[in-house]
N, C-alpha and C. Protein backbone atom coordinates (compact mmCIF):
# COMPACT_ATOMS: atom_id res chain seq x y z
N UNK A 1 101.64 74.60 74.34
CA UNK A 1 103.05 74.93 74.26
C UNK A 1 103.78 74.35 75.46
N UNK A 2 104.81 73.62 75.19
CA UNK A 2 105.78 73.25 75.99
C UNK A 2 106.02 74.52 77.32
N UNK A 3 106.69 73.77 78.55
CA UNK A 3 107.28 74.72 79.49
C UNK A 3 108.43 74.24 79.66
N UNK A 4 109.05 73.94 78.52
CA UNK A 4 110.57 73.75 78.74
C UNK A 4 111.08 74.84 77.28
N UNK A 5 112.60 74.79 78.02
CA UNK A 5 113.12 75.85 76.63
C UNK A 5 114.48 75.35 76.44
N UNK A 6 114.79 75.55 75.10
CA UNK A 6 116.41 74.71 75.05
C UNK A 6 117.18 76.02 74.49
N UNK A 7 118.25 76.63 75.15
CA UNK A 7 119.16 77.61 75.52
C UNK A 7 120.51 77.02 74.86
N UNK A 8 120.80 77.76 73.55
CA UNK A 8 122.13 77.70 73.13
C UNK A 8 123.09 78.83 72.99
N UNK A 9 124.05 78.69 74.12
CA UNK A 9 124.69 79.59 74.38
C UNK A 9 126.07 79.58 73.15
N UNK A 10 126.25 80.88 72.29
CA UNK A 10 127.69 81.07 71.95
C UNK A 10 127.98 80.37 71.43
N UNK A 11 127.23 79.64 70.00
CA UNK A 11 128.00 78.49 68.84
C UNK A 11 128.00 79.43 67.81
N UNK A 12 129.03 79.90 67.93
CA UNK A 12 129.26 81.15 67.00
C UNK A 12 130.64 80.66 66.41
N UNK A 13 130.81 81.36 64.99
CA UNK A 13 131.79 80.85 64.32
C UNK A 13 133.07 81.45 65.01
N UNK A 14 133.24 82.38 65.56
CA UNK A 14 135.04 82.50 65.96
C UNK A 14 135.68 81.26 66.72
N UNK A 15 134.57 80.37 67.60
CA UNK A 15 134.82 79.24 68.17
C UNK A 15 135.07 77.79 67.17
N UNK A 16 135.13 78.15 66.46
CA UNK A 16 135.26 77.03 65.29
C UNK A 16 137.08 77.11 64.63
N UNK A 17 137.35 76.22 63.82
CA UNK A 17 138.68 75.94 63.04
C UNK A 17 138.34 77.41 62.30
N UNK A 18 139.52 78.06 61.90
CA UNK A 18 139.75 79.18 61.74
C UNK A 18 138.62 80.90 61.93
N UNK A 19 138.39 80.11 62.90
CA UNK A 19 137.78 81.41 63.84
C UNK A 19 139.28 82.15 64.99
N UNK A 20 138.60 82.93 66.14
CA UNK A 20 139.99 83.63 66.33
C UNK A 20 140.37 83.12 67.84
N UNK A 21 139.11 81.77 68.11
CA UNK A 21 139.10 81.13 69.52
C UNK A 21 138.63 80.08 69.06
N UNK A 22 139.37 78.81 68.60
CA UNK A 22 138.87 77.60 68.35
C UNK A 22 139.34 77.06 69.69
N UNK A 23 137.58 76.19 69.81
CA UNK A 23 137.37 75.28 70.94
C UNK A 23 137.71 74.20 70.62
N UNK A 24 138.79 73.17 71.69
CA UNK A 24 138.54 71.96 71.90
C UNK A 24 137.13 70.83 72.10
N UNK A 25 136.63 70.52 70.96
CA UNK A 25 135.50 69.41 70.95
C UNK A 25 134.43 70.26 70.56
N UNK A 26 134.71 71.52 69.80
CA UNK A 26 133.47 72.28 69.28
C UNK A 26 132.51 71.25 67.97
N UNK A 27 133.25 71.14 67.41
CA UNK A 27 132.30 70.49 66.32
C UNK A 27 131.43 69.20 66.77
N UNK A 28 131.96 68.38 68.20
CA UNK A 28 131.23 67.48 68.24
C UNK A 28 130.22 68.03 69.53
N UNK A 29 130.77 69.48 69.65
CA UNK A 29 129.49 69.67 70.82
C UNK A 29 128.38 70.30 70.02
N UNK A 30 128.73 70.89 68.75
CA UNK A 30 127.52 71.89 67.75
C UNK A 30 127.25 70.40 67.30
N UNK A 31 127.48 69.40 66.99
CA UNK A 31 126.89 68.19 66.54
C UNK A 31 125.63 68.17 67.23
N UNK A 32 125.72 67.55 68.81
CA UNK A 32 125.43 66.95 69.58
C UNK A 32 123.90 68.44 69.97
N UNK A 33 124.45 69.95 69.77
CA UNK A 33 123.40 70.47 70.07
C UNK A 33 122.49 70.93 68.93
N UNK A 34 123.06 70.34 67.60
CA UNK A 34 122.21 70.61 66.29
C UNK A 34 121.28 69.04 66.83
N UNK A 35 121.64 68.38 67.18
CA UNK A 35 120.76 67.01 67.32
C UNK A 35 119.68 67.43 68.15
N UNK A 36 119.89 68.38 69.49
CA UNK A 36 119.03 68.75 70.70
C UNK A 36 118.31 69.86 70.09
N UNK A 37 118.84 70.71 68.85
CA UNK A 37 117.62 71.14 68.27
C UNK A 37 116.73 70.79 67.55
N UNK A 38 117.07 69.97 66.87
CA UNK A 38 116.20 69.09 66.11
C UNK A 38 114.67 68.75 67.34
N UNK A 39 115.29 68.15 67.74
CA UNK A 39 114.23 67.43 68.92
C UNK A 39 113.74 68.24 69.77
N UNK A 40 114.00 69.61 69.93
CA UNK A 40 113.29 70.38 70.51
C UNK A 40 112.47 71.56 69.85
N UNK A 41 112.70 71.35 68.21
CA UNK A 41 112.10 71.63 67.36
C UNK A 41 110.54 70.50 67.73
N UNK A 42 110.85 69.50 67.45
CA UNK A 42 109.87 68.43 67.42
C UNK A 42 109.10 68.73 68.49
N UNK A 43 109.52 68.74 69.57
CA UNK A 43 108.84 68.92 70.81
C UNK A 43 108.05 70.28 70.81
N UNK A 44 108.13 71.00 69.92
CA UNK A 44 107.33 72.25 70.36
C UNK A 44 108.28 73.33 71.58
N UNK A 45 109.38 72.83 72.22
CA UNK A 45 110.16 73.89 73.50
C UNK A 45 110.44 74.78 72.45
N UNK A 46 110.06 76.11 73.72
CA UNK A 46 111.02 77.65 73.32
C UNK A 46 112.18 77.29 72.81
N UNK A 47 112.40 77.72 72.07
CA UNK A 47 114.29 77.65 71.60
C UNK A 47 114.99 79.26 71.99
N UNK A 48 115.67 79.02 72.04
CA UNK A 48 116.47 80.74 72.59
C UNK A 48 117.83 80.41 72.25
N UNK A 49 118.16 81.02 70.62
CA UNK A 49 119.95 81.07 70.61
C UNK A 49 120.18 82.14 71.39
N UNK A 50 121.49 82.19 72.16
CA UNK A 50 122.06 83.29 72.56
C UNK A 50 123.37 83.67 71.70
N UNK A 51 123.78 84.74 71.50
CA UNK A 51 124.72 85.04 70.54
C UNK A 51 125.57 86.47 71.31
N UNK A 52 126.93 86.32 71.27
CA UNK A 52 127.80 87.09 72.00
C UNK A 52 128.52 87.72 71.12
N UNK A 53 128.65 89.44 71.47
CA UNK A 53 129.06 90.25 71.10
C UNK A 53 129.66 91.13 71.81
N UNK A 54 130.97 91.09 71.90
CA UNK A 54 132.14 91.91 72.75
C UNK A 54 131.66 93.58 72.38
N UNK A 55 131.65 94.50 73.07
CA UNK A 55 131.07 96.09 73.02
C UNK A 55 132.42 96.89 72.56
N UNK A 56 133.13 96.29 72.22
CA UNK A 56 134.51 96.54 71.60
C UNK A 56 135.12 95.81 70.54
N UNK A 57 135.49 97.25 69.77
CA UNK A 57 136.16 96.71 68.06
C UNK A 57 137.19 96.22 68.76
N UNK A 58 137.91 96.29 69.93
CA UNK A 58 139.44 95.26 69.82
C UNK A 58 139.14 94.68 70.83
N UNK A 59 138.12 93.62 70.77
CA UNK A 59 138.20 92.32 71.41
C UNK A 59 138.47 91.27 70.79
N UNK A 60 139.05 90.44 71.70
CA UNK A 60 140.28 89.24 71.08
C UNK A 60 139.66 88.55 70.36
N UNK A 61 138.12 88.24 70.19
CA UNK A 61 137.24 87.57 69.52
C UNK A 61 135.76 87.94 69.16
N UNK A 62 134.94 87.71 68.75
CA UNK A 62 133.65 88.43 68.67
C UNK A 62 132.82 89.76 68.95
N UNK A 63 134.32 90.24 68.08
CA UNK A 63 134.26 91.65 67.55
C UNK A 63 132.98 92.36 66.82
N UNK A 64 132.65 92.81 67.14
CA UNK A 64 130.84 93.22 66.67
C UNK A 64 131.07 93.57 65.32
N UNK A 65 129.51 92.92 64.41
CA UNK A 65 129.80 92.86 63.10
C UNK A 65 130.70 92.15 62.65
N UNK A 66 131.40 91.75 63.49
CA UNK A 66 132.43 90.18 62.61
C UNK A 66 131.81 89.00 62.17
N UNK A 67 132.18 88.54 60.84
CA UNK A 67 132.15 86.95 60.49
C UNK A 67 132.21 86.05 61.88
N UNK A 68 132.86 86.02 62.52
CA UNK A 68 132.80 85.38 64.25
C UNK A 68 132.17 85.38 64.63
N UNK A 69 131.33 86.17 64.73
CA UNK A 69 129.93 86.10 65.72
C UNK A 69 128.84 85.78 65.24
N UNK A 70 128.56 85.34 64.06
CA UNK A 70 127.83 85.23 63.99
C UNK A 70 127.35 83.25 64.07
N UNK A 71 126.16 83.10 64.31
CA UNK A 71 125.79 81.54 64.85
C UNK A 71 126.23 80.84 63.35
N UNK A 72 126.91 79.26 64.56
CA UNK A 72 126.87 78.47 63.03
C UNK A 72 126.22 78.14 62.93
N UNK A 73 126.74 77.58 61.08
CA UNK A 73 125.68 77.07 60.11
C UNK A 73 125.09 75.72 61.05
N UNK A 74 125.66 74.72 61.76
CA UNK A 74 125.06 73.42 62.26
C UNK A 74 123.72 73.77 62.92
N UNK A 75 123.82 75.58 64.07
CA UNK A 75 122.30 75.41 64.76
C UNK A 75 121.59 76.51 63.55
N UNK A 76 121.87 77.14 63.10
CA UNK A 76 121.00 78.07 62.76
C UNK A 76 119.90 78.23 62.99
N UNK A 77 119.24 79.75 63.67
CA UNK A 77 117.97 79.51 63.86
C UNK A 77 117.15 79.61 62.79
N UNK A 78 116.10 79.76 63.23
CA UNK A 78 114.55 79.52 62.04
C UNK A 78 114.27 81.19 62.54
N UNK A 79 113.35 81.41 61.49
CA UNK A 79 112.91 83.08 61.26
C UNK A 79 112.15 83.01 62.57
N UNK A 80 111.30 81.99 63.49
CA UNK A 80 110.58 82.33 64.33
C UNK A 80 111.16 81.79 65.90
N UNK A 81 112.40 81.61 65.56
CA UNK A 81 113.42 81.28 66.90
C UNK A 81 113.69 82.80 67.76
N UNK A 82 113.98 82.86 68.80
CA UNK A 82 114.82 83.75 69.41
C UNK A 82 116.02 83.99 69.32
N UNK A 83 116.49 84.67 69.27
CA UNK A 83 118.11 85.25 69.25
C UNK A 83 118.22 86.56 69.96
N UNK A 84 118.59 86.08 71.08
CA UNK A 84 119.45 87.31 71.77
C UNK A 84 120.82 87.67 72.12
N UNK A 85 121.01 88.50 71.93
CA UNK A 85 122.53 89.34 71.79
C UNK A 85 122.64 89.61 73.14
N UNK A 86 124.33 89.27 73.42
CA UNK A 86 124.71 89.83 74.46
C UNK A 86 125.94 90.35 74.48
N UNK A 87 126.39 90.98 75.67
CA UNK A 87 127.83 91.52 75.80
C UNK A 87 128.21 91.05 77.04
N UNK A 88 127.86 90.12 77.49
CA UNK A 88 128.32 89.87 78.75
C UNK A 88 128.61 88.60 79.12
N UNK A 89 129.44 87.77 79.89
CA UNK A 89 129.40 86.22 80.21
C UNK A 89 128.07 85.91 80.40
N UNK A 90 127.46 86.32 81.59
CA UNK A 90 126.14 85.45 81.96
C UNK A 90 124.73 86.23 80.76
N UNK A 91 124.33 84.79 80.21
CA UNK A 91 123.28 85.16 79.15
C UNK A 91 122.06 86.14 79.57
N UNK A 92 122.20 86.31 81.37
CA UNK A 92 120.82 86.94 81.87
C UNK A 92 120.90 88.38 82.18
N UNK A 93 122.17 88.96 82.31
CA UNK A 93 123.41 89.95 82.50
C UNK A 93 122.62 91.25 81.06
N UNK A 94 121.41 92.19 81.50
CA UNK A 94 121.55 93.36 80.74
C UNK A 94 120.98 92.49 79.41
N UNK A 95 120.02 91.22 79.21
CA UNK A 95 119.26 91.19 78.71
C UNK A 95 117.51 90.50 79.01
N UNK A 96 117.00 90.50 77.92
CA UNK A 96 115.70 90.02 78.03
C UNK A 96 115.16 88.50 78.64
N UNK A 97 116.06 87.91 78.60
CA UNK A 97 116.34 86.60 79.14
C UNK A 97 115.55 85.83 79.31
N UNK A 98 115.63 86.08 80.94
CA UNK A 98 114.50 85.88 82.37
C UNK A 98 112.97 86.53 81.60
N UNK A 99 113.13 87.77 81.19
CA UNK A 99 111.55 87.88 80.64
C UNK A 99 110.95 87.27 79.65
N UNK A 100 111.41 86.54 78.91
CA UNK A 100 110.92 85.84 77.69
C UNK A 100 110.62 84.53 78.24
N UNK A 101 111.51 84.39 78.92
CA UNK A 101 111.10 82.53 79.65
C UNK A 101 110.01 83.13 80.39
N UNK A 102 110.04 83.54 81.26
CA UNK A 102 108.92 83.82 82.42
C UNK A 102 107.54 84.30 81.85
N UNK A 103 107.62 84.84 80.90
CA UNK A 103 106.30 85.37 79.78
C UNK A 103 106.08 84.37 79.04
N UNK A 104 106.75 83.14 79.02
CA UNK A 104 106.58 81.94 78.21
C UNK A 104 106.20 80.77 78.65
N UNK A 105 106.56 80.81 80.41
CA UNK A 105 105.76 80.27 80.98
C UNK A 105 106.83 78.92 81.15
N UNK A 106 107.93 78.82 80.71
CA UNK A 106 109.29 78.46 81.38
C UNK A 106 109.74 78.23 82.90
N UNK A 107 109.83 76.58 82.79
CA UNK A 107 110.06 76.11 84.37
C UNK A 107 111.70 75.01 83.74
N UNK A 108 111.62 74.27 83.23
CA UNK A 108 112.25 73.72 82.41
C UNK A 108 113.48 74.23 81.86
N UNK A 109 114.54 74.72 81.80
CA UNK A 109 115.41 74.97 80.24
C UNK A 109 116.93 73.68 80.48
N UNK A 110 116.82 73.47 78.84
CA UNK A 110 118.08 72.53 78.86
C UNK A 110 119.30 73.61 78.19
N UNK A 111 120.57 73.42 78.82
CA UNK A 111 121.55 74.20 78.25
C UNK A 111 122.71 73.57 77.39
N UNK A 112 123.28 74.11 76.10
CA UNK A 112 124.13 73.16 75.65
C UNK A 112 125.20 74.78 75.14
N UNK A 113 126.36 74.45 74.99
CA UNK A 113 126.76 75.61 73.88
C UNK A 113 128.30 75.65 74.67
N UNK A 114 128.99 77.60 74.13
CA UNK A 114 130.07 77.50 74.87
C UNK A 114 130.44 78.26 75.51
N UNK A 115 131.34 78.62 76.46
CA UNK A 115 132.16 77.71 76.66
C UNK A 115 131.61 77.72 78.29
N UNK A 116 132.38 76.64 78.19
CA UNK A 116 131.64 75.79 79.67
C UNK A 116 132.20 75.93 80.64
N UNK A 117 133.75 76.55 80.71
CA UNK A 117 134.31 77.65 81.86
C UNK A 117 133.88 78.84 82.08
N UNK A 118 133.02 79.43 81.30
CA UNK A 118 132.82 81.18 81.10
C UNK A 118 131.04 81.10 80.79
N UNK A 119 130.88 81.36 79.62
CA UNK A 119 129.06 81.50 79.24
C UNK A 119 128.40 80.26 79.88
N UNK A 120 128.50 79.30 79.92
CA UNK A 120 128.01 77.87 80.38
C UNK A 120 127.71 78.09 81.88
N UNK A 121 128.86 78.18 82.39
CA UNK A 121 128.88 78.00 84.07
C UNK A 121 128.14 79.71 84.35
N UNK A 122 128.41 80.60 84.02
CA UNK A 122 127.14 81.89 84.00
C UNK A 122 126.34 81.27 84.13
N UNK A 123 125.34 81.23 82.92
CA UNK A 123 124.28 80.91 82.49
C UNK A 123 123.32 79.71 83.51
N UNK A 124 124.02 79.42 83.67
CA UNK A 124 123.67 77.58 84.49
C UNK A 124 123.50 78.24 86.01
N UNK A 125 124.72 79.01 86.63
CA UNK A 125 124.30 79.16 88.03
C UNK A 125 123.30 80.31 87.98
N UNK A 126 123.45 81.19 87.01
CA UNK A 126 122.35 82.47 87.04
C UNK A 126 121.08 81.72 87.18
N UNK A 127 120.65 80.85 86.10
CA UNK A 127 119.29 80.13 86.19
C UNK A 127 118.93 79.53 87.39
N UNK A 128 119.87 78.85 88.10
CA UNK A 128 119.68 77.98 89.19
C UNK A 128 118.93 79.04 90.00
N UNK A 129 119.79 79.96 90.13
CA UNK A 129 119.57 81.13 91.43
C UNK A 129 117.75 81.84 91.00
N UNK A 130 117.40 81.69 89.99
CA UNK A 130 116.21 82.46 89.48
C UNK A 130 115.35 80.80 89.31
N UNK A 131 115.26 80.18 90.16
CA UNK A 131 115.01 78.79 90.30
C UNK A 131 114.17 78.23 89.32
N UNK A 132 114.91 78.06 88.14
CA UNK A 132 114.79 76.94 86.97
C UNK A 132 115.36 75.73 87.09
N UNK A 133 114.77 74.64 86.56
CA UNK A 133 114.81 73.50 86.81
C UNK A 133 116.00 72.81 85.56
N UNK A 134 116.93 73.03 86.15
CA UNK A 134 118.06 73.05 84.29
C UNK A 134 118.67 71.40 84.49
N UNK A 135 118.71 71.00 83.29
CA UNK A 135 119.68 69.98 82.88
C UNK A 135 120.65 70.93 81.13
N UNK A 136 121.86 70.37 81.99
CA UNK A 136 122.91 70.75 81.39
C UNK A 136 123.25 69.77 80.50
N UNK A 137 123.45 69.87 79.03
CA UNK A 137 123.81 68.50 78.05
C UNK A 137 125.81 68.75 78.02
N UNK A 138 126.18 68.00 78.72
CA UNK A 138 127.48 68.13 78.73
C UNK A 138 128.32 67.59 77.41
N UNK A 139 128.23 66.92 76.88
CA UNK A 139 128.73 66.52 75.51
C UNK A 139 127.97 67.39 74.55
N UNK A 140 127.41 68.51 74.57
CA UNK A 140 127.03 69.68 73.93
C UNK A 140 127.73 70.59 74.24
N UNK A 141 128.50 70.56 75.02
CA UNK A 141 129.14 71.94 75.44
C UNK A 141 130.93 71.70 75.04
N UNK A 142 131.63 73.37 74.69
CA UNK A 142 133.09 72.51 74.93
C UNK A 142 133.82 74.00 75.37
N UNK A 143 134.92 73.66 75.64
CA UNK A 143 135.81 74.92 75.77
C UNK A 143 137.48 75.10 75.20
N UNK A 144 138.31 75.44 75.83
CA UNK A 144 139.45 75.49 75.47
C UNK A 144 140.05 74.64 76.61
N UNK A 145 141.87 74.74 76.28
CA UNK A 145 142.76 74.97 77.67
C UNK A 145 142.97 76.06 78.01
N UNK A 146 143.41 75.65 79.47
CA UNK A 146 143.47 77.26 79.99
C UNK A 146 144.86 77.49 81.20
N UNK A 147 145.62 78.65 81.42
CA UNK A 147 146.71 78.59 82.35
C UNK A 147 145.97 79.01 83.42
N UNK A 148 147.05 78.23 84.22
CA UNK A 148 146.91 79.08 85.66
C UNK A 148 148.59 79.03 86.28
N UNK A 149 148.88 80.35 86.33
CA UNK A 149 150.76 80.38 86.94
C UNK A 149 151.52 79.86 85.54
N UNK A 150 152.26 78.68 85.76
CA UNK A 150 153.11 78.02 84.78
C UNK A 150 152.40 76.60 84.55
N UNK A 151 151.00 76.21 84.90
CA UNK A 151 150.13 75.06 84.46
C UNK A 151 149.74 75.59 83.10
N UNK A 152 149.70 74.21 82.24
CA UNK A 152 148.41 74.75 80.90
C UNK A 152 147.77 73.09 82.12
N UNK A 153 145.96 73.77 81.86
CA UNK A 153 144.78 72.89 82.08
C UNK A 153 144.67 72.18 80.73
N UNK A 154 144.49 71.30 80.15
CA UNK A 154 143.95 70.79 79.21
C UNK A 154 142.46 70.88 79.10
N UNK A 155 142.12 71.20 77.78
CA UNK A 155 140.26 71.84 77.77
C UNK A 155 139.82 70.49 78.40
N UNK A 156 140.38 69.11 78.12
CA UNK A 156 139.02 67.96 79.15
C UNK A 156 139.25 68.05 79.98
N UNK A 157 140.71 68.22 81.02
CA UNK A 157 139.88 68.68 82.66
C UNK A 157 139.18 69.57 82.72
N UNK A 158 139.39 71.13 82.26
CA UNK A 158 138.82 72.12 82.55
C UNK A 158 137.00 71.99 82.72
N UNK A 159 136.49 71.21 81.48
CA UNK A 159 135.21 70.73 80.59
C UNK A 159 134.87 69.91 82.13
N UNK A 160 135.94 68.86 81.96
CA UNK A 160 135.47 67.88 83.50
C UNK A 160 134.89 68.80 84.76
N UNK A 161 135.78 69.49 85.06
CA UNK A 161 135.67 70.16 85.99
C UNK A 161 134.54 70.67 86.26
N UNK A 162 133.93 71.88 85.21
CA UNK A 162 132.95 72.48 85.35
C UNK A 162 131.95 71.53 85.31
N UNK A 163 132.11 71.05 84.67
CA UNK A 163 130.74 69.83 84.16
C UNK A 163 130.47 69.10 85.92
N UNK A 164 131.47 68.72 86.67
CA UNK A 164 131.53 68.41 87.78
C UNK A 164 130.32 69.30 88.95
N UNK A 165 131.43 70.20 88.52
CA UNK A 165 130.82 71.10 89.85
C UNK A 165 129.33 72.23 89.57
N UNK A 166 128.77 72.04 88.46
CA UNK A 166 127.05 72.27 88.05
C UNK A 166 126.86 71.52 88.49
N UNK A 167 127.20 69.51 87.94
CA UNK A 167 126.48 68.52 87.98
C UNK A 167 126.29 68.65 89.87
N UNK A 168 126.88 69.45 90.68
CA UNK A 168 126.78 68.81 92.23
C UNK A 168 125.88 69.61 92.56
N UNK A 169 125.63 71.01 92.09
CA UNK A 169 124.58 71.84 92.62
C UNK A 169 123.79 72.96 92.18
N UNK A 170 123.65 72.17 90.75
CA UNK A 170 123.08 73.53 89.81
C UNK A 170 122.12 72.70 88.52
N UNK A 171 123.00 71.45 88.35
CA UNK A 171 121.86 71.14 86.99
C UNK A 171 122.10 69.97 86.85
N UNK A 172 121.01 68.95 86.44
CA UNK A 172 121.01 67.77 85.98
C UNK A 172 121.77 67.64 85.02
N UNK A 173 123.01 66.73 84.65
CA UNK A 173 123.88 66.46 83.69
C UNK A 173 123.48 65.25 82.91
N UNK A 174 123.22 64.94 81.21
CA UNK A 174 123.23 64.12 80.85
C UNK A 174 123.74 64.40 79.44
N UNK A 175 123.69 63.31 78.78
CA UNK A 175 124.34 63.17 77.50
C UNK A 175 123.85 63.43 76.34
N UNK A 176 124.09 64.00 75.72
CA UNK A 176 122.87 64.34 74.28
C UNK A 176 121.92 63.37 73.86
N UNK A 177 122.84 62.20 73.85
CA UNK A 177 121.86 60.24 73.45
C UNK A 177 120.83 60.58 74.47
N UNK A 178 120.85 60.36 75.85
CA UNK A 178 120.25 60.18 76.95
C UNK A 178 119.09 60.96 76.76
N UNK A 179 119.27 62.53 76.48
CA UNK A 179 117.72 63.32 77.00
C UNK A 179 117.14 63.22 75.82
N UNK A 180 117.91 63.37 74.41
CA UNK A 180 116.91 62.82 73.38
C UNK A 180 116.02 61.29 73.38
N UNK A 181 117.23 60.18 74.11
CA UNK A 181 115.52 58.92 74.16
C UNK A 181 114.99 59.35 75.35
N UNK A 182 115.31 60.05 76.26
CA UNK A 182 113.83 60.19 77.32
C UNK A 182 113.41 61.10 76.72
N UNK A 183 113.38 62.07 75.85
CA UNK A 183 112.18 62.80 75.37
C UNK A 183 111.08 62.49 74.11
N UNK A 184 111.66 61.08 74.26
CA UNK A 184 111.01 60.27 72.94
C UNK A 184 109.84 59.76 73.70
């Protein structure tokens, strides 16, 4: 068994075209991480969907038991995948996480999913700090725009941004093309 694991954070349908938080560049980042499952299917790595669930009926989006939350059709897992539920930004935050990798024997995990201002950048520095060896697939990941004062960010700086500041001290950044031919 592999000691790498590929971690998909939050490709859940409210983030999609008529969900209740559509992401900028979602469909070509669930593209890009239905491709990184494929190949990490092949490879034999842990797979671990993560799937987010707000602990409140009036949250603005992934309202528990909603059509929204649940994973899209592009990753869907397999009956013998992982899926863990959360309620929190960081995927390691009050769940099983850390124990399933570490009982699995997990040095390795690649991260793709969303959003890459909020669950992404969690997820990525939590791992760093519990010293996993992460590459981040940045054209797998996407987010929104976002304000700050009387600015709107446009989701590709925001995306830039974060993608930036992992890539300087938290995770190897590459492109979906890229880690699929080096894992060939």
């Amino acid at each position: 068994m592999s000691k790498r694991a590929l971690i998909l954070i939050d490709i859940q349908k409210d983030y999609f075209s008529g969900g209740k938080m559509p992401l900028s560049g979602i469909d070509i980042a669930a593209d890009n991480a239905a491709r990184l499952l494929d190949a990490a299917r092949l490879s034999g790595d842990l797979i671990v969907h993560v799937r987010h669930e707000f602990p409140s009926d009036d949250a603005p989006f992934f309202t528990p038991g909603s059509d929204g939350t649940r994973i899209h059709e592009k990753v869907q897992p397999l009956d013998d995948e992982i899926v863990i539920l959360k309620n929190h930004v960081n995927a390691f935050k009050e769940t099983d996480l850390k124990e399933i990798l570490d009982n699995k024997g997990v040095k390795d995990i690649t991260i793709c999913g969303a959003m890459s201002h909020m669950c992404i950048d969690a997820v990525t520095r939590a791992a760093s700090d519990f010293g996993y060896i992460i590459t981040l697939i940045h054209d797998a990941c996407a987010t929104c725009d976002l304000e700050f004062g009387d600015r709107m960010i446009p989701a590709a700086d925001v995306h830039a941004a974060y993608m930036s500041a992992l890539g300087f001290a938290y995770a190897t950044l590459t492109s979906a093309d890229a880690f699929i031919a080096e894992e060939r």
